[in-house]
Protein backbone atom coordinates (compact mmCIF):
# COMPACT_ATOMS: atom_id res chain seq x y z
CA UNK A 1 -4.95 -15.49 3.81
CA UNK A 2 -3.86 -13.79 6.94
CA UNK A 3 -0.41 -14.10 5.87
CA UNK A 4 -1.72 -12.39 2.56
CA UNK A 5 -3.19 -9.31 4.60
CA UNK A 6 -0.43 -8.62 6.92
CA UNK A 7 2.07 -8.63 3.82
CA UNK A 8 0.11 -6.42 1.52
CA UNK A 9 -1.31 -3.84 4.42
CA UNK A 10 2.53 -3.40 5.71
CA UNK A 11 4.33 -3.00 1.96
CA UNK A 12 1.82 -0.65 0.89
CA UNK A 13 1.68 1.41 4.16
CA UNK A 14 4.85 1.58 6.45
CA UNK A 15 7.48 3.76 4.89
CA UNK A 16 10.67 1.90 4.00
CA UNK A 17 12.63 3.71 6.50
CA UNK A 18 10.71 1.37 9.31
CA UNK A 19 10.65 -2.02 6.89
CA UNK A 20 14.00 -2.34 5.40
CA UNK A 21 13.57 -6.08 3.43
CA UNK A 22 17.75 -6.68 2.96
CA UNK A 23 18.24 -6.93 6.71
CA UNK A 24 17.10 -8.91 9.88
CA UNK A 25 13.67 -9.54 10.69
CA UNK A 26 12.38 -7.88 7.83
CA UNK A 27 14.55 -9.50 5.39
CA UNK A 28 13.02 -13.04 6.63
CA UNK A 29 9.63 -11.35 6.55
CA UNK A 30 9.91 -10.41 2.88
CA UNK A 31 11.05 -13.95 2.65
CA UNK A 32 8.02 -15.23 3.85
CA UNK A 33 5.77 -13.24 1.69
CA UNK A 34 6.82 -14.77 -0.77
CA UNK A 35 5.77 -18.24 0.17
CA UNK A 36 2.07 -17.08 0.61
CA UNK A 37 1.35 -17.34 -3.58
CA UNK A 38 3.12 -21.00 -3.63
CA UNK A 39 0.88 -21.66 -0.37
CA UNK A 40 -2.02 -21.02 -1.55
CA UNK A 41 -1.38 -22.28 -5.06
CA UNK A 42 -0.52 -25.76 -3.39
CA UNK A 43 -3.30 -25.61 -1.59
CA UNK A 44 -5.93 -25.20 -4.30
CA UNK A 45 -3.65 -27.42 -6.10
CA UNK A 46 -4.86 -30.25 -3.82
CA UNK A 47 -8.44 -28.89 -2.86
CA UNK A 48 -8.95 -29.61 -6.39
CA UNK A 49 -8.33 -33.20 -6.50
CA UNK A 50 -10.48 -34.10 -3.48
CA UNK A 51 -13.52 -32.09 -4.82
CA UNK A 52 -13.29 -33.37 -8.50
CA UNK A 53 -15.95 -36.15 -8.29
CA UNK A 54 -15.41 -38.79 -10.95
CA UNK A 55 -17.66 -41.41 -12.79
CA UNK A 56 -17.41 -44.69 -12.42
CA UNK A 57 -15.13 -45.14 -16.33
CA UNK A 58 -12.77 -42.66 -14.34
CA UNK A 59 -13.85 -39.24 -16.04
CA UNK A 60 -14.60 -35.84 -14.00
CA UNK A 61 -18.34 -35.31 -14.65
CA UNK A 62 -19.36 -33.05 -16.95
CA UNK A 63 -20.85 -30.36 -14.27
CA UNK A 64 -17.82 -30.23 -12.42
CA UNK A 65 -15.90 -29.28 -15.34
CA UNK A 66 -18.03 -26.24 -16.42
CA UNK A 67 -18.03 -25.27 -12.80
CA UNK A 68 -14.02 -25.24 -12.81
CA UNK A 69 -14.56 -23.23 -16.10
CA UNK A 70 -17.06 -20.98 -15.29
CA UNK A 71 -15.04 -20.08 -11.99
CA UNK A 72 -11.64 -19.72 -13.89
CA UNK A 73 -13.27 -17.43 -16.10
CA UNK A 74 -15.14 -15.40 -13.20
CA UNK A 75 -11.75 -14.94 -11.30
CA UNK A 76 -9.83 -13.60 -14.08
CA UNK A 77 -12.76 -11.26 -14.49
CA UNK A 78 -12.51 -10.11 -11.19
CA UNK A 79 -9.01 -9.34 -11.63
CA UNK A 80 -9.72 -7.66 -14.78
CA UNK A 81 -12.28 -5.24 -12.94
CA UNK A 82 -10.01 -4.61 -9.89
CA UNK A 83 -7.68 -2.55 -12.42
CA UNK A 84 -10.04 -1.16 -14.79
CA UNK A 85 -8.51 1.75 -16.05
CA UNK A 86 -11.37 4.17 -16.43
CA UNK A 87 -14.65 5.90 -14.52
CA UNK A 88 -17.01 4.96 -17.06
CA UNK A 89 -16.65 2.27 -19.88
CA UNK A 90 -17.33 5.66 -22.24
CA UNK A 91 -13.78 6.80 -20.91
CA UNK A 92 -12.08 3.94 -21.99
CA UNK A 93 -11.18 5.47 -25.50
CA UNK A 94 -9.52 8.62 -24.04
CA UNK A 95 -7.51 6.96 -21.11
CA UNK A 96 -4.10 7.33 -21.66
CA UNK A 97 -2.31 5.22 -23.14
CA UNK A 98 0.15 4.59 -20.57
CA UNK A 99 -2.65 2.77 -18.06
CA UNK A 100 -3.29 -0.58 -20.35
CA UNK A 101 0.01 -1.99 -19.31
CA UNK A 102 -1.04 -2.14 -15.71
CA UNK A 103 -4.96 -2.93 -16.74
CA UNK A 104 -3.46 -5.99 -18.63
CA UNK A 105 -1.25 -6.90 -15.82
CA UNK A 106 -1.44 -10.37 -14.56
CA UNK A 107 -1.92 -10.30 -10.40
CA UNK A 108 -2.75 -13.66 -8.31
CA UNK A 109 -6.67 -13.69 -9.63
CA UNK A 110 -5.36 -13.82 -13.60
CA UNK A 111 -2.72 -16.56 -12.40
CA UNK A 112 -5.22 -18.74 -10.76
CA UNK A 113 -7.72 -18.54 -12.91
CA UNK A 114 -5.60 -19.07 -16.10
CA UNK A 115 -3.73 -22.25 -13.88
CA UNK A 116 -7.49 -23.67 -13.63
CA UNK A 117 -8.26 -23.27 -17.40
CA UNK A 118 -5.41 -25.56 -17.98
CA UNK A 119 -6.10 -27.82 -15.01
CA UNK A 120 -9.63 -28.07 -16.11
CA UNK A 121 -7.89 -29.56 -19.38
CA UNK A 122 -6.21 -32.36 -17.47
CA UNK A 123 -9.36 -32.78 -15.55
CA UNK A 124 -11.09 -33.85 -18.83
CA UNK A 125 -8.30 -36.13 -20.12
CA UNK A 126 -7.05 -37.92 -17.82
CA UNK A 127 -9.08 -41.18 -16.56
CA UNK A 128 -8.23 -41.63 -12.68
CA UNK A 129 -6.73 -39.56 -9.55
CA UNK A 130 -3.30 -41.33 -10.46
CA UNK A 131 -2.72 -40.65 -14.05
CA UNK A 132 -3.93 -36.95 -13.10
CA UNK A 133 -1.12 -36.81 -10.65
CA UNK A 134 1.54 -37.88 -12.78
CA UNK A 135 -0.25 -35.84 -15.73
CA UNK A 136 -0.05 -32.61 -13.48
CA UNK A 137 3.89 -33.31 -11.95
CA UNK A 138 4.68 -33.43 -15.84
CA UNK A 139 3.22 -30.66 -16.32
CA UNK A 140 5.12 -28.65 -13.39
CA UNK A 141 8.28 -29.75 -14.32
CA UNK A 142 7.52 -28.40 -18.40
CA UNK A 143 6.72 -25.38 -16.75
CA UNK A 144 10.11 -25.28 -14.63
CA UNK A 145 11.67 -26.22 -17.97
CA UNK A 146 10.43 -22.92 -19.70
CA UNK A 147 10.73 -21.12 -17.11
CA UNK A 148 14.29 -19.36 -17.88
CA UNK A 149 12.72 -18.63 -21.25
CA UNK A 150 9.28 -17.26 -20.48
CA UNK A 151 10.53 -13.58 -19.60
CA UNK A 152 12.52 -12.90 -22.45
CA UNK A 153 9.32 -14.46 -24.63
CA UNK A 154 7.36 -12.30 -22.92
CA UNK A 155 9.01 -9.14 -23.21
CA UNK A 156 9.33 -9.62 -26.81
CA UNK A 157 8.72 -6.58 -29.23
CA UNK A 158 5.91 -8.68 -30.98
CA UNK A 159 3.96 -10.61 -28.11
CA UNK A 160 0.74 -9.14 -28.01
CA UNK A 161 0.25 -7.16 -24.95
CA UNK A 162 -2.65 -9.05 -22.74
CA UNK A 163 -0.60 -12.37 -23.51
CA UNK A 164 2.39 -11.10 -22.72
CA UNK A 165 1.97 -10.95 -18.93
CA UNK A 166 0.30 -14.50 -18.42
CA UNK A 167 3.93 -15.66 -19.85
CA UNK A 168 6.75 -14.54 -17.80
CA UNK A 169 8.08 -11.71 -15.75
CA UNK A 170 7.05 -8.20 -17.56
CA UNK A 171 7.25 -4.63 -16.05
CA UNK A 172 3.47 -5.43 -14.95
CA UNK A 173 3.25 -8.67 -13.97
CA UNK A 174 4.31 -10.34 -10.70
CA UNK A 175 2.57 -13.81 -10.94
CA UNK A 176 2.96 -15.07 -14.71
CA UNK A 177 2.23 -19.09 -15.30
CA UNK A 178 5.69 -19.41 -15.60
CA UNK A 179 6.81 -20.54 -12.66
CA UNK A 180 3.61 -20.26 -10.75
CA UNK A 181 1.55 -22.20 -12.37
CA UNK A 182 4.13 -25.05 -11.51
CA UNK A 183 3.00 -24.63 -7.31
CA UNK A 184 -0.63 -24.93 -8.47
CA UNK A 185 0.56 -28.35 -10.47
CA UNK A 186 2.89 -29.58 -7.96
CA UNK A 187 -0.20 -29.37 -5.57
CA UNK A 188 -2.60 -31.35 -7.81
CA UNK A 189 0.37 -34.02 -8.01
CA UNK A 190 0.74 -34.36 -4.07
CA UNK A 191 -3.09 -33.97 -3.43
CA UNK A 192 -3.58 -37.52 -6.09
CA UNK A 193 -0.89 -38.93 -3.83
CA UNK A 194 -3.04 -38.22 -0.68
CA UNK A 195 -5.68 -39.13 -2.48
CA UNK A 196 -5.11 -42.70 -3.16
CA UNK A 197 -3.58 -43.48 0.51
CA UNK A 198 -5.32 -45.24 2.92
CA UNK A 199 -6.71 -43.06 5.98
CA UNK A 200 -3.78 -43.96 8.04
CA UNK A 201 -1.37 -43.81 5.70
CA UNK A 202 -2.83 -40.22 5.13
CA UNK A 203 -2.76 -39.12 8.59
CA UNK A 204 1.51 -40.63 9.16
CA UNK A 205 2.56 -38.46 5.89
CA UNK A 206 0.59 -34.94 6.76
CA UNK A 207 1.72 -35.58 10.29
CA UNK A 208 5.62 -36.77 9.45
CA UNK A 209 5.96 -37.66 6.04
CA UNK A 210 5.25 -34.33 4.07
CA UNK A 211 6.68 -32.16 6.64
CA UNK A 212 10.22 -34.09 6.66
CA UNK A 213 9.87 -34.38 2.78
CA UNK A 214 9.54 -29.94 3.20
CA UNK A 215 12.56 -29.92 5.80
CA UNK A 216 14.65 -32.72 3.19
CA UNK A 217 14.24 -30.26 0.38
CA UNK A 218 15.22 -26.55 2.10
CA UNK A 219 18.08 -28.74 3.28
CA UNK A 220 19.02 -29.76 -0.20
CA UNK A 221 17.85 -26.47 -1.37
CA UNK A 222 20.21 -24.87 0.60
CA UNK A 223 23.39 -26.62 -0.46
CA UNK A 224 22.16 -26.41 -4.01
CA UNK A 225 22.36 -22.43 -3.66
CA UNK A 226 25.34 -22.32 -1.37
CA UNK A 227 27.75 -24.50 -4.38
CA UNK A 228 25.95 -21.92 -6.97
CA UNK A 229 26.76 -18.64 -4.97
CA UNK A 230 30.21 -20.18 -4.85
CA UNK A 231 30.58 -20.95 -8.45
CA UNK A 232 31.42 -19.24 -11.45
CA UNK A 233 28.10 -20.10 -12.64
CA UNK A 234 25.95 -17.79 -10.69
CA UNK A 235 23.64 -14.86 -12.29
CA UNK A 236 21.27 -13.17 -11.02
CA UNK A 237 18.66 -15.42 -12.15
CA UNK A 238 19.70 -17.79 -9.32
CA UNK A 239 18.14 -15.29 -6.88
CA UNK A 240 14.83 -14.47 -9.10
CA UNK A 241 11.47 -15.83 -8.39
CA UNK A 242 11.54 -17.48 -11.64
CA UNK A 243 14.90 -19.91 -10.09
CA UNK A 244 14.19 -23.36 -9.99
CA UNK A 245 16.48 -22.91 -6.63
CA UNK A 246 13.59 -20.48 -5.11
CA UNK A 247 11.24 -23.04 -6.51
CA UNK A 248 12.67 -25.69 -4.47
CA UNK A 249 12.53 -23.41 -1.44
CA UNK A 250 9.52 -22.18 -1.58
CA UNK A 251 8.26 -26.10 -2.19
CA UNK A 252 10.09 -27.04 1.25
CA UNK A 253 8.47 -24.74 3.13
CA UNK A 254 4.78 -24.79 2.02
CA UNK A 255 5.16 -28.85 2.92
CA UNK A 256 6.53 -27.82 6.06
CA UNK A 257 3.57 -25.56 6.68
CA UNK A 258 0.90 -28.44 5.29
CA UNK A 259 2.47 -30.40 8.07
CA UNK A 260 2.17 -27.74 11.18
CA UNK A 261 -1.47 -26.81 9.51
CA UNK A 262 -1.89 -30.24 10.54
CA UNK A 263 -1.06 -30.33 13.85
CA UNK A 264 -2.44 -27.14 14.53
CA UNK A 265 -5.77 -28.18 13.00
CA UNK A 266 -5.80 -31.03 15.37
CA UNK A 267 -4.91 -29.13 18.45
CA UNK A 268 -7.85 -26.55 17.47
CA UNK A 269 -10.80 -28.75 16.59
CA UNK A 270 -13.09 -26.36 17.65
CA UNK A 271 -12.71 -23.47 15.07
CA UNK A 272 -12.57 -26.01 12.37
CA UNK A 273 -15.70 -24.47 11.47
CA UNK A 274 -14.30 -21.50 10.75
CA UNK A 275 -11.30 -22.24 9.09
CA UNK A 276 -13.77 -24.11 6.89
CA UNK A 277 -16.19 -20.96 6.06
CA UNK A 278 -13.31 -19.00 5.65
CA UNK A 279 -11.51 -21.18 2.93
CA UNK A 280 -14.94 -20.56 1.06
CA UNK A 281 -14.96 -17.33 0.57
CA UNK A 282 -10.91 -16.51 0.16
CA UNK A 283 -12.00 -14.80 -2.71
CA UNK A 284 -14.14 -12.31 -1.17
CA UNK A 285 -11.33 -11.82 1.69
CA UNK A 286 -9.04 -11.14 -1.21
CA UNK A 287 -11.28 -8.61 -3.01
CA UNK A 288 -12.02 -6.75 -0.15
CA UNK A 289 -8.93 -5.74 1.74
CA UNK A 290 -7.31 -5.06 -1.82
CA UNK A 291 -10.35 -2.55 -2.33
CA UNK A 292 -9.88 -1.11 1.32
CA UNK A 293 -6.36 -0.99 0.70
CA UNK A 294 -6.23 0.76 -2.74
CA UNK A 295 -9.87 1.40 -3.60
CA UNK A 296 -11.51 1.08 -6.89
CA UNK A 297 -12.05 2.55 -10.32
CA UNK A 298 -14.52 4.90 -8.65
CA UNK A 299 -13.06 5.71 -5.01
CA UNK A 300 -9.28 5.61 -3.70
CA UNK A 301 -8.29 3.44 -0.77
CA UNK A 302 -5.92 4.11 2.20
CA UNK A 303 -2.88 3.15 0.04
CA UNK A 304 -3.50 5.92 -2.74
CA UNK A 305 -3.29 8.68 -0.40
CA UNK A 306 -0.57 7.29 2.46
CA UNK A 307 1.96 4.85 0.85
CA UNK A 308 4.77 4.08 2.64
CA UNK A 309 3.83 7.08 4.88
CA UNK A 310 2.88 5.64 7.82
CA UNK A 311 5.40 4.59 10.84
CA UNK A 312 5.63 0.97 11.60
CA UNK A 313 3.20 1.45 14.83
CA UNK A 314 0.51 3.19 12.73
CA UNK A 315 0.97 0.45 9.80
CA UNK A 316 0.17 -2.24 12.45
CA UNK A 317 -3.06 -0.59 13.77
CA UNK A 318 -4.36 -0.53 10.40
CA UNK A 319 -3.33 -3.54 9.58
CA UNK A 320 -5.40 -5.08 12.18
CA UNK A 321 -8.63 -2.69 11.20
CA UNK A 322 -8.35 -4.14 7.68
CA UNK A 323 -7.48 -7.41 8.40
CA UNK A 324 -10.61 -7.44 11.21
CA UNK A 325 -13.37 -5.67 8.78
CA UNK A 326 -12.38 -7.61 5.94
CA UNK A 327 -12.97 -10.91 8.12
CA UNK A 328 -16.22 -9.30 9.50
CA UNK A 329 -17.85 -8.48 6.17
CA UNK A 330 -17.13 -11.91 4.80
CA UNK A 331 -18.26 -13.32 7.91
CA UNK A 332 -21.67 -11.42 7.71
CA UNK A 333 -21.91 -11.87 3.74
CA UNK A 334 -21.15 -15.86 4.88
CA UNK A 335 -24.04 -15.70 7.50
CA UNK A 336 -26.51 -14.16 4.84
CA UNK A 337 -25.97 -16.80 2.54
CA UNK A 338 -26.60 -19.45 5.01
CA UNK A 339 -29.80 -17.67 6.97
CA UNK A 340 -33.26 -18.91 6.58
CA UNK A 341 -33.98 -15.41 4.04
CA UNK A 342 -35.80 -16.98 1.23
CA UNK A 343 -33.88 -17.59 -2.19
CA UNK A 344 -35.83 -15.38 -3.95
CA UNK A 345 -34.63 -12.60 -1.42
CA UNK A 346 -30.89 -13.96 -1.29
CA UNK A 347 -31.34 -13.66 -5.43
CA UNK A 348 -32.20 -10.06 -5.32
CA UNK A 349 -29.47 -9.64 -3.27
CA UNK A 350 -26.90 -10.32 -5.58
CA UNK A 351 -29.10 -8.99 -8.58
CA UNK A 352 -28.88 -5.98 -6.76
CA UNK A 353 -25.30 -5.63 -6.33
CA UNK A 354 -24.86 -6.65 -10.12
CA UNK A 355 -26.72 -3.57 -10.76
CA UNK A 356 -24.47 -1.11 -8.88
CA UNK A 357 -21.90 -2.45 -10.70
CA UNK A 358 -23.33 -2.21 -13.70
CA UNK A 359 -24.41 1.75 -12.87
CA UNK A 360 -20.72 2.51 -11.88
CA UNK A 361 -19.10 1.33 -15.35
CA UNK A 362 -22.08 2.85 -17.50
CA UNK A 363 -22.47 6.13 -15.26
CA UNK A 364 -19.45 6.22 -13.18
CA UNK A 365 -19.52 7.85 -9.97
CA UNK A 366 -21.78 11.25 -9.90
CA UNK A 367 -18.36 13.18 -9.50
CA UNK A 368 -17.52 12.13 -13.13
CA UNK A 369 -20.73 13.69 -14.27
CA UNK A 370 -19.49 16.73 -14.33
């Protein structure tokens, strides 16, 4: 997540002149932010398995399944909302007609939520942790299989337009199922692995095994690209996000990151807390510096007014102000939740932030009043 701050504050903010991505650091910087989406895709790829409770004949129960729908649905809602395209849902026939591309566009909410529709699938037919796990590496290789494919499908002349993006690469869409969906996958298949090892066993491969299975594959990873770059075989492709070579990169170093999360979780036993309350609520970290950062339907953020306009010193300083507010809010919104306040008041809460909502797409803002 704080990897996810620092990337979007700086890209949006610092002028290109101070963050040029095709040389040294910031070319290994740009590198890096691309790793965050597999990260946390892995991540929630494994979460997944640990917290889907089965019955005793092997199935996910039935409440834990229209949880994981009812969640998929709510994210890709969200994401929906963060790009609405107009003040008031009474605008929405006069908008013009070149904002619906980017409203339909698929960002990291659409991605994970669609990626738990289909997990939520699995979920409900397969019978045990293991025959999930191979279900789900099946599954991520398919997608790897398609992946080539998926952009020119997408771009088609007669794929509908809010499909289009959940597909493959369009002119709007940065995280489409194919490949990403394949991290998410990938994760569910290594989390079933944990899963069904002993506690030891557990604690050798996130302390040694994962982390020399991440270094094993950038090594191979690297050879792989070096005899393509060299060949008369190479396209641009090879370089794309979509590449199962980036794939395999990308793959190396998230395991080599589970394995240093590991160590660094040990070393730091004392925050575990809140590592733990702010894993909860990643959703509301990623809501909230995207709204600082570029606002809303109804108000503009720091990033409509001052992209890439800021030096590299004043990027930094907001950086931190975002990425500090955005951590306090949640942390206070956490605290909330947890205090003694009645449910009835916690409920009114919430009912009364539905209703602002609400007032903003029926009414808009009083500006568009007039």
């Amino acid at each position: 997540m704080l990897l996810m701050m620092q990337g979007h504050v700086l890209d949006a903010l610092v002028s290109q002149s101070f963050i040029d991505v095709t040389v040294f650091p910031w070319s290994r910087w740009h590198a890096l932010r691309g790793v965050t989406a597999p990260l946390f895709l892995m991540v929630s790829g494994v979460v997944h398995v640990f917290a889907a409770k089965r019955t005793a004949d092997g199935h996910v129960r039935e409440d834990i399944l229209q949880r994981r729908m009812r969640w998929a649905l709510t994210i890709i809602g969200v994401g929906y909302l963060m790009h609405f395209p107009a003040n008031r849902l009474i605008d929405l026939p006069f908008i013009d007609a070149a904002a619906w591309p980017q409203f339909l566009s698929v960002n990291i909410l659409h991605l994970t939520g669609a990626a738990m529709l289909i997990l939520t699938v699995l979920l409900r037919r397969t019978t045990s942790v293991q025959h999930l796990g191979k279900v789900a590496a099946l599954a991520a290789g398919a997608v790897l299989l398609v992946t080539p494919w998926a952009s020119d499908l997408a771009n088609a002349w007669w794929m509908p337009m809010p499909l289009a993006p959940y597909i493959g690469f369009t002119q709007w869409s940065m995280f489409p199922l194919a490949p990403f969906a394949a991290y998410l996958f990938l994760g569910v298949a290594v989390g079933s692995y944990l899963w069904s090892c002993t506690p030891e066993r557990r604690t050798t491969m996130m302390a040694y095994g994962i982390p020399a299975l991440g270094a094993a594959v950038v090594a191979v990873e690297y050879f792989v690209n070096m005899a393509i770059w060299k060949s008369s075989f190479h396209t641009d492709f090879f370089g794309s996000p979509a590449s199962t070579t980036t794939f395999m990169s990308r793959v190396g170093v998230v395991l080599l990151v589970f394995g240093a999360s590991y160590h660094l979780a040990r070393w730091t036993r004392p925050l575990h807390h809140w590592y733990m309350m702010f894993g909860r609520r990643a959703l509301y970290i990623y809501v909230i510096h995207i709204v600082m950062l570029w606002g809303t339907p109804w108000w503009d953020g720091i990033a409509r007014s001052r992209y890439r306009a800021l030096t590299l010193e004043q990027g930094l300083g907001v950086m931190a102000l975002i990425m500090c507010a955005t951590l306090g809010i949640v942390w206070a919104i956490d605290a909330f939740m947890r205090s003694s306040a009645s449910e009835e008041t916690k409920r009114r809460a919430k009912l009364a932030f539905y209703a602002v909502l609400v007032f903003l797409l029926a009414l808009g803002t009083p500006l568009a009043w007039f």
